[in-house]
C-alpha atoms as a PDB file:
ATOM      1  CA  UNK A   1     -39.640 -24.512   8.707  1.00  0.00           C
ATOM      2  CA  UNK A   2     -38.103 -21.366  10.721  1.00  0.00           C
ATOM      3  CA  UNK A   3     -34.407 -21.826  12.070  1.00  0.00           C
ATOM      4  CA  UNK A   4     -33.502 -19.606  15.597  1.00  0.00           C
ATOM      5  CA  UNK A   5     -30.530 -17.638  15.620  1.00  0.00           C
ATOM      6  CA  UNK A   6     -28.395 -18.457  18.152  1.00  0.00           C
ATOM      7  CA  UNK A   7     -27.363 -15.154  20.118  1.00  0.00           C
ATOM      8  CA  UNK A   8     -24.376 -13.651  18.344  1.00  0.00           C
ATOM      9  CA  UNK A   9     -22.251 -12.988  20.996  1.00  0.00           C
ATOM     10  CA  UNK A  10     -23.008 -16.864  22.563  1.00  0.00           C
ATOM     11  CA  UNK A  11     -20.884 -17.659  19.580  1.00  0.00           C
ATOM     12  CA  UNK A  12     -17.426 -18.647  19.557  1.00  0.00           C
ATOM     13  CA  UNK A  13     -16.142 -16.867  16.492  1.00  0.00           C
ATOM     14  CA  UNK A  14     -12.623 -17.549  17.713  1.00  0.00           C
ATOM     15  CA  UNK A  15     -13.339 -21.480  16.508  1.00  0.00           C
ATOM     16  CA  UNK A  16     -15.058 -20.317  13.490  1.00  0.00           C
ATOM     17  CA  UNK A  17     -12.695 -21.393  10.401  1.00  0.00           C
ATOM     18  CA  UNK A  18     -13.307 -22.216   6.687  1.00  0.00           C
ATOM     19  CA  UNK A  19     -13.318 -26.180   6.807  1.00  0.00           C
ATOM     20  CA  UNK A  20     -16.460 -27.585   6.136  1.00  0.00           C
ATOM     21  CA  UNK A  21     -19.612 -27.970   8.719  1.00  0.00           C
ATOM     22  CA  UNK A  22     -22.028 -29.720   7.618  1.00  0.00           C
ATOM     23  CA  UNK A  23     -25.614 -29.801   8.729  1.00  0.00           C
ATOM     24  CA  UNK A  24     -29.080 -31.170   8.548  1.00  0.00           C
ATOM     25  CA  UNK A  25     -30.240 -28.461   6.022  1.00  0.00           C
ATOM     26  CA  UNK A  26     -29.278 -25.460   4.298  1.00  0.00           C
ATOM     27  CA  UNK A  27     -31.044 -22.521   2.876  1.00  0.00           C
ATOM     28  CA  UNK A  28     -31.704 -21.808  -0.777  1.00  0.00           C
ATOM     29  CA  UNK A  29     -32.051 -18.375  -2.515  1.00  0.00           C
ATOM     30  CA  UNK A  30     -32.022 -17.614  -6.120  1.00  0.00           C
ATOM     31  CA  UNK A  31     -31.086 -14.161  -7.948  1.00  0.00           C
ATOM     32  CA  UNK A  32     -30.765 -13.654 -11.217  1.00  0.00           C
ATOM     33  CA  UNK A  33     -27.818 -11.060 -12.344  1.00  0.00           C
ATOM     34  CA  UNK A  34     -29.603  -7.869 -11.784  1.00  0.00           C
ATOM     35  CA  UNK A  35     -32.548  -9.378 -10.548  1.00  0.00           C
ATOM     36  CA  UNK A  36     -34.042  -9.556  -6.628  1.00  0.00           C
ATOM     37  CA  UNK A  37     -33.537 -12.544  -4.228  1.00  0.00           C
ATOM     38  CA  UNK A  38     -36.325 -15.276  -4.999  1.00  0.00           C
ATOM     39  CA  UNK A  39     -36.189 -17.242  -1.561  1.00  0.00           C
ATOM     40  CA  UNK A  40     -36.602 -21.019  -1.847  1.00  0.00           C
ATOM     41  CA  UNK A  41     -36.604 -21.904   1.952  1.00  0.00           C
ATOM     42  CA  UNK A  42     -34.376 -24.604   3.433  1.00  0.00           C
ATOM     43  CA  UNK A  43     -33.442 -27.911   1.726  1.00  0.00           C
ATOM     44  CA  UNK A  44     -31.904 -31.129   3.200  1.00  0.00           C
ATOM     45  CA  UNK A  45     -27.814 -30.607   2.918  1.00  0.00           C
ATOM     46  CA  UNK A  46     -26.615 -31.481  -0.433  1.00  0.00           C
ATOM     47  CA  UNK A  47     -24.134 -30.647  -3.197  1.00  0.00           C
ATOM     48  CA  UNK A  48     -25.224 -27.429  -5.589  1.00  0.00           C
ATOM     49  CA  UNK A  49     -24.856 -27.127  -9.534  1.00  0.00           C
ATOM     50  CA  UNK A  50     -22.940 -24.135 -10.221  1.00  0.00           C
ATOM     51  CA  UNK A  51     -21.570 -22.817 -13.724  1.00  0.00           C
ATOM     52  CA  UNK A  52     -18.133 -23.536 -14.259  1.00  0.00           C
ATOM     53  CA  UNK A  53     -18.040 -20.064 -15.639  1.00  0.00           C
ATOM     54  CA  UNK A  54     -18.721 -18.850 -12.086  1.00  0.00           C
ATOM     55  CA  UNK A  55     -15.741 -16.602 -10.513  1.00  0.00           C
ATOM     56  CA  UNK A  56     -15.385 -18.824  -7.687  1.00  0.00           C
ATOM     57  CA  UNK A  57     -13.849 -21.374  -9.350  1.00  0.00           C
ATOM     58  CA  UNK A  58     -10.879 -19.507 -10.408  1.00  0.00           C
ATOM     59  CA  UNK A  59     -10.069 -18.470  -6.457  1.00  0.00           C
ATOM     60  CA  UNK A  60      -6.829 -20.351  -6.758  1.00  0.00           C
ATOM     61  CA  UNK A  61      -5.489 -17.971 -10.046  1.00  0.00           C
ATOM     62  CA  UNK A  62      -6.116 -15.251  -7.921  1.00  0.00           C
ATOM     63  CA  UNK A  63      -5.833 -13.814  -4.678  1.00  0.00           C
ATOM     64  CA  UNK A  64      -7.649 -12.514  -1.791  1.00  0.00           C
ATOM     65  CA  UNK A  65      -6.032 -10.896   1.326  1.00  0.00           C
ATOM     66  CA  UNK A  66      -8.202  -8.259   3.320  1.00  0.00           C
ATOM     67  CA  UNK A  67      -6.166  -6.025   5.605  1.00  0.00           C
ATOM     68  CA  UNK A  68      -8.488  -4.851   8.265  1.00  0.00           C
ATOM     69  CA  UNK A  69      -8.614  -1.007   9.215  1.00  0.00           C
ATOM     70  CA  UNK A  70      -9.847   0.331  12.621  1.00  0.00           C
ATOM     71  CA  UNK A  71     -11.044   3.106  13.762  1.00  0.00           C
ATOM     72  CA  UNK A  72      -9.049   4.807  17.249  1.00  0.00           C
ATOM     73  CA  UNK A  73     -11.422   7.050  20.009  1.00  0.00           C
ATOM     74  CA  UNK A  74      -9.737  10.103  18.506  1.00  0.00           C
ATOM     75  CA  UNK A  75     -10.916   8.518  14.992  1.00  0.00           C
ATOM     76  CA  UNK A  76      -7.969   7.990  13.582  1.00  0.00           C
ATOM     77  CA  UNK A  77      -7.310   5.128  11.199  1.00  0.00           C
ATOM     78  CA  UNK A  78      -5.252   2.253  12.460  1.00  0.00           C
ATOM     79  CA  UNK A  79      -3.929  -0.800  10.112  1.00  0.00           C
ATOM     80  CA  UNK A  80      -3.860  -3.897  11.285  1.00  0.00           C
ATOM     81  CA  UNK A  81      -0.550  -5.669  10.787  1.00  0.00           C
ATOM     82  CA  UNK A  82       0.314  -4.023   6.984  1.00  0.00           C
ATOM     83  CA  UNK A  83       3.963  -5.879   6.965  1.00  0.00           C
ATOM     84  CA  UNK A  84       2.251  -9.009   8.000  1.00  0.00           C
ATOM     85  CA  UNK A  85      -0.672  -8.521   5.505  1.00  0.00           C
ATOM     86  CA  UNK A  86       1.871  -7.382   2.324  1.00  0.00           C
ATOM     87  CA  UNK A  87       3.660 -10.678   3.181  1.00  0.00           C
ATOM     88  CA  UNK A  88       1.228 -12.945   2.724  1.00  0.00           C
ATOM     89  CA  UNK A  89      -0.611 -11.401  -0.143  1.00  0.00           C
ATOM     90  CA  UNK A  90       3.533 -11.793  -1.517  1.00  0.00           C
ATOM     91  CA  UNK A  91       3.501 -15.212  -0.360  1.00  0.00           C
ATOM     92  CA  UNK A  92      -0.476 -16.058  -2.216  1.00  0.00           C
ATOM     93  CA  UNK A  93       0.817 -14.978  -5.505  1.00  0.00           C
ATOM     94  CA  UNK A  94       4.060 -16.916  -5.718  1.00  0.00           C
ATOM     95  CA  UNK A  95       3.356 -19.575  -8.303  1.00  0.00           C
ATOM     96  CA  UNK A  96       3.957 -23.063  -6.966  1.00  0.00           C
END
């Protein structure tokens, strides 16, 4: 069964956040390390087995923080709040 894309710009990325949304279905790929993308198709929305090995899972002993970069019309190379950015990459690794 084929999904449509909603139009990208119809979306609202403003009220886009990490929380969870949950939905009738969800698609399944599979890739082996090294290997190519086996797609599965979509599935009914569920819980997933994954390997308590996987990287993932230690997110909260580490730290991610991406500073974004832009590009001016006389392409120069603008940060995006650095002092703001530093702080809370500061702030991530204090241990609580």
């Amino acid at each position: 069964m084929e999904t449509e894309l909603k139009d990208p710009v119809a979306i609202n990325w403003d009220e886009l956040t990490f929380s969870v949304t949950p939905t009738r279905s969800m698609y399944i790929a599979e890739c082996a390390q090294g290997g190519t993308w086996s797609p599965k198709g979509l599935v009914p929305y569920g819980d997933i087995t994954i390997s308590p090995a996987a990287c993932v899972i230690n997110y909260g002993q580490g730290l991610f923080e991406g500073m974004k970069a832009y590009r001016t019309e006389k392409d120069n190379v603008v940060l995006f709040r650095p002092v703001e950015n530093a702080r809370r990459a500061n702030s991530g690794c204090r241990r609580h």
